[in-house]
N, C-alpha and C. Protein backbone atom coordinates (compact mmCIF):
# COMPACT_ATOMS: atom_id res chain seq x y z
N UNK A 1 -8.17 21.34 -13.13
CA UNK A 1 -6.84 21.40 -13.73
C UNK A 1 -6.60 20.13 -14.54
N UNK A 2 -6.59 20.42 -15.48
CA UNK A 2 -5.34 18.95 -16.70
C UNK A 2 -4.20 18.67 -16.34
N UNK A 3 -4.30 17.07 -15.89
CA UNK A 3 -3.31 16.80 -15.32
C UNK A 3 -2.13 16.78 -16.41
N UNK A 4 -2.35 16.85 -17.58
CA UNK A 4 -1.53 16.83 -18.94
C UNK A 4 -0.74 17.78 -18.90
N UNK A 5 -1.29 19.14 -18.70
CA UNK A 5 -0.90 20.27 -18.40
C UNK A 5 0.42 21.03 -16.93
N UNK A 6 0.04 19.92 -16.48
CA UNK A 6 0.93 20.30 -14.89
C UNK A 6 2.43 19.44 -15.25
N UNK A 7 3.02 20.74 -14.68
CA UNK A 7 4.73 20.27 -14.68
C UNK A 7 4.67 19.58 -12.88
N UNK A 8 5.24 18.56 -13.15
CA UNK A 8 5.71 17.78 -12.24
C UNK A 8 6.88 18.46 -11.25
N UNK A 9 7.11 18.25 -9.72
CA UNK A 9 8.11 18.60 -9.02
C UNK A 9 9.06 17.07 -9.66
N UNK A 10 10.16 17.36 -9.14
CA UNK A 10 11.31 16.61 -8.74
C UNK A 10 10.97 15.12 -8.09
N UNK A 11 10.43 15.69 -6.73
CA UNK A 11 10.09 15.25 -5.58
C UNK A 11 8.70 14.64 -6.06
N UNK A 12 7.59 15.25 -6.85
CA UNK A 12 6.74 14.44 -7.13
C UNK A 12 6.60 13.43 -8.39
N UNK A 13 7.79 14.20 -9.09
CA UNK A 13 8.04 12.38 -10.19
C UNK A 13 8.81 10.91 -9.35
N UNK A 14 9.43 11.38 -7.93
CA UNK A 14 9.95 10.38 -7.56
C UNK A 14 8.70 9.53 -6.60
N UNK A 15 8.02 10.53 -5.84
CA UNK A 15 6.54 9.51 -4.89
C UNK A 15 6.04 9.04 -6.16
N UNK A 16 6.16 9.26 -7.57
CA UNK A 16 5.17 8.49 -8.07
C UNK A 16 5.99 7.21 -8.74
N UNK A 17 6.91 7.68 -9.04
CA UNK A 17 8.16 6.23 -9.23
C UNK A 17 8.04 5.71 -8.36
N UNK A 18 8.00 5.95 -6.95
CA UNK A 18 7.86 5.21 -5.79
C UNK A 18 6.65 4.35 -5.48
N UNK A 19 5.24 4.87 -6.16
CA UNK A 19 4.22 3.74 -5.80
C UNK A 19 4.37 3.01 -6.88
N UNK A 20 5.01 3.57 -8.40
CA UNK A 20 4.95 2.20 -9.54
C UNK A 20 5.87 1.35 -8.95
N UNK A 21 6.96 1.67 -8.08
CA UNK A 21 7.76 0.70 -7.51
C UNK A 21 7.83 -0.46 -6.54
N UNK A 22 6.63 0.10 -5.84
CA UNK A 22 6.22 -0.30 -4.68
C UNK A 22 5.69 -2.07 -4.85
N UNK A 23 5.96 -3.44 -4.32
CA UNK A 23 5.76 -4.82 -4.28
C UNK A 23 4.62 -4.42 -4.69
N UNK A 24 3.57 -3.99 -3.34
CA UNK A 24 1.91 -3.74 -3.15
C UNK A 24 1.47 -2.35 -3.14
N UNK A 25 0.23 -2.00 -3.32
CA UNK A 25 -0.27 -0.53 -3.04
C UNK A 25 -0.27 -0.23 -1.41
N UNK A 26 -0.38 -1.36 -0.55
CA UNK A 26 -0.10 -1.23 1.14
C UNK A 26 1.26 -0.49 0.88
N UNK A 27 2.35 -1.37 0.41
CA UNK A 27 3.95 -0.59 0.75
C UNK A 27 3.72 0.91 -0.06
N UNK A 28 3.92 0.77 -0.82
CA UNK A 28 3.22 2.14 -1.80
C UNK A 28 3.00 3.09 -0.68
N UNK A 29 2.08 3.26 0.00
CA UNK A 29 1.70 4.32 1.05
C UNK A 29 2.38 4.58 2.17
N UNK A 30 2.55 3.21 2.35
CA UNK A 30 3.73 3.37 3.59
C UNK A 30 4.79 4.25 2.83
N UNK A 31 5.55 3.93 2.32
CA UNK A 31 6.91 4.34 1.42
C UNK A 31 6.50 5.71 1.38
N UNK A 32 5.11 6.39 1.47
CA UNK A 32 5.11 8.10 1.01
C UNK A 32 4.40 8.20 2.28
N UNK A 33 4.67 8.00 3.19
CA UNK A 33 4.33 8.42 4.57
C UNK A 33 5.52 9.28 5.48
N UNK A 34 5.44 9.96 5.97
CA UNK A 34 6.62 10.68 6.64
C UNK A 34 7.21 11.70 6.90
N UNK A 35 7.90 12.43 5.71
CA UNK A 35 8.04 13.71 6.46
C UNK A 35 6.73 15.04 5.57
N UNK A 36 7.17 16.06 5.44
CA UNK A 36 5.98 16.92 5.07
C UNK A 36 5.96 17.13 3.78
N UNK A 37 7.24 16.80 3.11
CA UNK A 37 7.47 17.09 2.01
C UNK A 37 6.75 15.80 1.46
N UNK A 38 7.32 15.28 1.64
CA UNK A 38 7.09 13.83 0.96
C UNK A 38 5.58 13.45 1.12
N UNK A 39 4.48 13.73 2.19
CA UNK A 39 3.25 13.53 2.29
C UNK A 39 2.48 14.98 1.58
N UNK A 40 2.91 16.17 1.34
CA UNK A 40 2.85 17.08 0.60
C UNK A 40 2.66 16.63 -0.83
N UNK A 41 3.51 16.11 -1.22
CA UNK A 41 3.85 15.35 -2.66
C UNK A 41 2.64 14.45 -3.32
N UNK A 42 2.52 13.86 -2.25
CA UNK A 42 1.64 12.47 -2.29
C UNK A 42 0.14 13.22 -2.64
N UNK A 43 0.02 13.84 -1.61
CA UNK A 43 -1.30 14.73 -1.59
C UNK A 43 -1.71 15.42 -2.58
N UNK A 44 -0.72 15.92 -3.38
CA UNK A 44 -1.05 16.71 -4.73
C UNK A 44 -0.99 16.13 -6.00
N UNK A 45 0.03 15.17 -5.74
CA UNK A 45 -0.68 13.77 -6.94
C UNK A 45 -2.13 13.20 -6.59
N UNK A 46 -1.94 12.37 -5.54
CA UNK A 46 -3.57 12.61 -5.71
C UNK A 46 -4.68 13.33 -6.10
N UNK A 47 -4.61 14.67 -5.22
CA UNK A 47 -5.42 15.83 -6.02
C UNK A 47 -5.90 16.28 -7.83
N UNK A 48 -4.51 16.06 -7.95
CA UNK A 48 -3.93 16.05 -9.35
C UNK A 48 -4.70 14.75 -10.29
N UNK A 49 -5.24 13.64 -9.83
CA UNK A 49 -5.64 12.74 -10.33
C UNK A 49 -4.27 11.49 -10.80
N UNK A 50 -3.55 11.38 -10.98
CA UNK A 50 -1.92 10.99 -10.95
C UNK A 50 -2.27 9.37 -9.91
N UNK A 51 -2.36 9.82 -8.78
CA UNK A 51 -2.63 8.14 -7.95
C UNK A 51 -4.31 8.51 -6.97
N UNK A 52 -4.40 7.57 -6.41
CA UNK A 52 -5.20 7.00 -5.48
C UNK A 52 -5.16 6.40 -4.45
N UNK A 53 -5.75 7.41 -3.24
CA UNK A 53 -5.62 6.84 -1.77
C UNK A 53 -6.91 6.37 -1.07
N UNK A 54 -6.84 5.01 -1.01
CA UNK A 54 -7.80 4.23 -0.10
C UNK A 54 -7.75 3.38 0.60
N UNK A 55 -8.15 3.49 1.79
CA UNK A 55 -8.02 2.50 2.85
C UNK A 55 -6.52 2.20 3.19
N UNK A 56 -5.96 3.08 3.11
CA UNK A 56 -3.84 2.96 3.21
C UNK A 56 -3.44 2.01 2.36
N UNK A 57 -4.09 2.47 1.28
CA UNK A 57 -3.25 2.12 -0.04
C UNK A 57 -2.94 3.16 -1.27
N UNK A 58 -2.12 3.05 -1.76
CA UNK A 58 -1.28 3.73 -2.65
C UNK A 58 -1.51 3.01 -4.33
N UNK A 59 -2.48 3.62 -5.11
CA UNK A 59 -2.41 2.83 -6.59
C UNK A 59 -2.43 4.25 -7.35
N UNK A 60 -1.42 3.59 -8.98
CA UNK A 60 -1.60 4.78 -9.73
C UNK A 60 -3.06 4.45 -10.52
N UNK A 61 -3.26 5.76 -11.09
CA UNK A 61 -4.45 5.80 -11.92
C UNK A 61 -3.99 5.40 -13.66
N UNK A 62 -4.64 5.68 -14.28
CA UNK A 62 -4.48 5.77 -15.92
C UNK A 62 -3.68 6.87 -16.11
N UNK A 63 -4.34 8.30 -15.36
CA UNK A 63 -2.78 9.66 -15.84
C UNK A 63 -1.66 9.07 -14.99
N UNK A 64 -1.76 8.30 -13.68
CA UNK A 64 -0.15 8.52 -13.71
C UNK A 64 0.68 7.24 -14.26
N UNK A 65 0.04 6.19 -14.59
CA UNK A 65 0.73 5.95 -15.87
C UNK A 65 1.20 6.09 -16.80
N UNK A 66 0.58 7.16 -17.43
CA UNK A 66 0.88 8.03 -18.77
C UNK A 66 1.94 8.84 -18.21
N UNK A 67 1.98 9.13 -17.09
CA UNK A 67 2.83 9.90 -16.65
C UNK A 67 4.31 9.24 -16.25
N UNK A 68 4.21 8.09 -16.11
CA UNK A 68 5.65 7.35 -16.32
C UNK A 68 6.35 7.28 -17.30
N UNK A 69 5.12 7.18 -18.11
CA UNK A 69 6.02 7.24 -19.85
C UNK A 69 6.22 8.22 -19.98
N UNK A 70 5.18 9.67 -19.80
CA UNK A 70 5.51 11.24 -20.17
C UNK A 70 7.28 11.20 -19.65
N UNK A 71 7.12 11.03 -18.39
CA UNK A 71 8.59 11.54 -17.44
C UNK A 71 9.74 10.49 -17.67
N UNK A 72 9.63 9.80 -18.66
CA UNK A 72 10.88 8.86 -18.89
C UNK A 72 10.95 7.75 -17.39
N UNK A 73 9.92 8.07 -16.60
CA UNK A 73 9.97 7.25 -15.39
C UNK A 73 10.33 5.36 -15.90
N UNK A 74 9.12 5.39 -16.34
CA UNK A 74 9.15 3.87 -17.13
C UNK A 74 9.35 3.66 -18.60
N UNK A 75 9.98 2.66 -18.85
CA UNK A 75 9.95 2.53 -20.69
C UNK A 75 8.67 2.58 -21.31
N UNK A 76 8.53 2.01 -22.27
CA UNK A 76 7.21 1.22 -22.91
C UNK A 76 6.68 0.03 -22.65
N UNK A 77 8.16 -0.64 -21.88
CA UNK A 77 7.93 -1.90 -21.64
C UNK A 77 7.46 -2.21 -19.90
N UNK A 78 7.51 -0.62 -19.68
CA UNK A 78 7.23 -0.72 -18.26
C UNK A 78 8.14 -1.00 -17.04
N UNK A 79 9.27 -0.57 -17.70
CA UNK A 79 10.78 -1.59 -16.93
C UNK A 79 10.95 0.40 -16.13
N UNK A 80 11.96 0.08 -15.16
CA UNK A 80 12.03 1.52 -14.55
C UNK A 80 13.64 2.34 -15.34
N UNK A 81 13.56 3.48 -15.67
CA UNK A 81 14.95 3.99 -16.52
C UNK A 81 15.54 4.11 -15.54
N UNK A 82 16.76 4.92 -16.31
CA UNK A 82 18.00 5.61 -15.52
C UNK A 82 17.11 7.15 -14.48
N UNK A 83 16.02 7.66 -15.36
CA UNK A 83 15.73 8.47 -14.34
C UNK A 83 14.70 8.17 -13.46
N UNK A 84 13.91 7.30 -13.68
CA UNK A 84 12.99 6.85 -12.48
C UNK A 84 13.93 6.50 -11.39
N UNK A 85 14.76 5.46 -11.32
CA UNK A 85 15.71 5.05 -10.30
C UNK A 85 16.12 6.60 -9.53
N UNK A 86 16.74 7.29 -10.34
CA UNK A 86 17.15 8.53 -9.96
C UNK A 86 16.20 9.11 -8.97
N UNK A 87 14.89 8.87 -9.18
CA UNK A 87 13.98 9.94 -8.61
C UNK A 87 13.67 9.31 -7.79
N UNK A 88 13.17 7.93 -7.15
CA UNK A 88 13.22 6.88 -6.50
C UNK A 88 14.16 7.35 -5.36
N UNK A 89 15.50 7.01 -5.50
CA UNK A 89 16.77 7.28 -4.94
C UNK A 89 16.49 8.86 -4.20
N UNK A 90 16.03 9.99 -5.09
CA UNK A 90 15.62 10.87 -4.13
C UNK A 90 14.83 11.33 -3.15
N UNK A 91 13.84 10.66 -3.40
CA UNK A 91 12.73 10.18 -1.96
C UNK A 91 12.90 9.59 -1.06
N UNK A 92 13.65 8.20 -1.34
CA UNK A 92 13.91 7.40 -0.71
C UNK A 92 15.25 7.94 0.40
N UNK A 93 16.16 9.00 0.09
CA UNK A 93 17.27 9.59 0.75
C UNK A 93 16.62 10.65 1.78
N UNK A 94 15.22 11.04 1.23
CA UNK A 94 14.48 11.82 2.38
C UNK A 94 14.08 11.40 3.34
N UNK A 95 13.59 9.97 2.84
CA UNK A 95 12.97 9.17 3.98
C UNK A 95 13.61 8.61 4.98
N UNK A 96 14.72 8.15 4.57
CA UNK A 96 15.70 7.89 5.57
C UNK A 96 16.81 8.75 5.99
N UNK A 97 16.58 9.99 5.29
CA UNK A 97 17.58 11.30 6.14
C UNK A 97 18.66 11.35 5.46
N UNK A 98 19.00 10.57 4.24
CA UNK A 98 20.49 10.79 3.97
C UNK A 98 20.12 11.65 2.82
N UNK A 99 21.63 11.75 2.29
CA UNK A 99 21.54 12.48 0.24
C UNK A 99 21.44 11.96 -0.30
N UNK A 100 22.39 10.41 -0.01
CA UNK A 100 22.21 9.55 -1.21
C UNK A 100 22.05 8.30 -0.78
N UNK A 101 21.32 7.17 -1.62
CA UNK A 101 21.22 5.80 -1.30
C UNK A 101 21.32 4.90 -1.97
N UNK A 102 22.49 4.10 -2.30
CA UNK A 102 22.84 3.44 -3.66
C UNK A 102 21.60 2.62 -4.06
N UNK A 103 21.39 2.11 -5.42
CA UNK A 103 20.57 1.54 -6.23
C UNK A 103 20.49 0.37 -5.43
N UNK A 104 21.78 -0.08 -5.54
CA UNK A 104 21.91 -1.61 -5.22
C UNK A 104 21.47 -2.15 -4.05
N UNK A 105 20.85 -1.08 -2.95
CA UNK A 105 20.05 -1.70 -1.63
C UNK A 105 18.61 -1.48 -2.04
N UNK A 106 17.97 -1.57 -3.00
CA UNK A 106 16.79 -1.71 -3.43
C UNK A 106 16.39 -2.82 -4.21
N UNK A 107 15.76 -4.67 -3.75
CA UNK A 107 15.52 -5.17 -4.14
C UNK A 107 14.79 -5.38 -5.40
N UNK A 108 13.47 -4.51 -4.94
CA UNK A 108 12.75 -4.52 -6.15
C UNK A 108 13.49 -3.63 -8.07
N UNK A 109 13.90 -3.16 -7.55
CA UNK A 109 14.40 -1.83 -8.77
C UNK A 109 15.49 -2.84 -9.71
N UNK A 110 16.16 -3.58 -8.87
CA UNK A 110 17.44 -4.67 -9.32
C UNK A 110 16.97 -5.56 -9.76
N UNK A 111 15.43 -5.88 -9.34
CA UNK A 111 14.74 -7.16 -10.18
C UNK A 111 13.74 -6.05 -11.20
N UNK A 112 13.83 -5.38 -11.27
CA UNK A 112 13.25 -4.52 -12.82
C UNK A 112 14.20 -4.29 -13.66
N UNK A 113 15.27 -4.17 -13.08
CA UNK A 113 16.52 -3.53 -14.41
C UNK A 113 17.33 -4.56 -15.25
């Protein structure tokens, strides 16, 4: 399959906002560890060629880079948009069980914007 070709979930533009987000590729994996959906996600980006899992780490590849820019995830400049945050924010509300989780308790995202 071309990864060029595949429409992205919701849920899987945000695990992948989530490892470009991630300090390290260690947190990266942690961060997409957990419930089924969310390790579902992870699993088919990988598959997909999108990131890379080794040794419990979490790195994107070359497509899912391209794929930050495809999905408005990241600018050009590599900074995170209004919808990466967004998608971020929706993983991140899975992981900890809620709907929503303001921006502003996310260190890293506040030192990108």
């Amino acid at each position: 399959m071309n990864p060029a070709t595949v429409i992205l979930t919701n849920f899987q533009k945000g695990v992948l906002a989530v490892v470009a987000t991630a300090p390290t590729p260690k947190l990266a994996f942690d961060q997409t560890v957990g419930s089924i959906n969310l390790m579902s996600a992870r699993n088919t980006l990988e598959r997909l060629g999108f990131i890379s899992i080794e040794f419990g780490e979490a790195k994107l590849t070359n497509v899912g880079n391209d794929a930050l820019v495809n999905y408005n995830l990241v600018d050009d400049a590599g900074q995170v948009t209004e919808d990466g945050t967004k998608f971020v924010e929706l993983v991140t509300a899975q992981i900890k069980g809620t709907t929503t989780v303001p921006t502003e308790s996310f260190d890293l995202l506040k030192s990108l914007t």
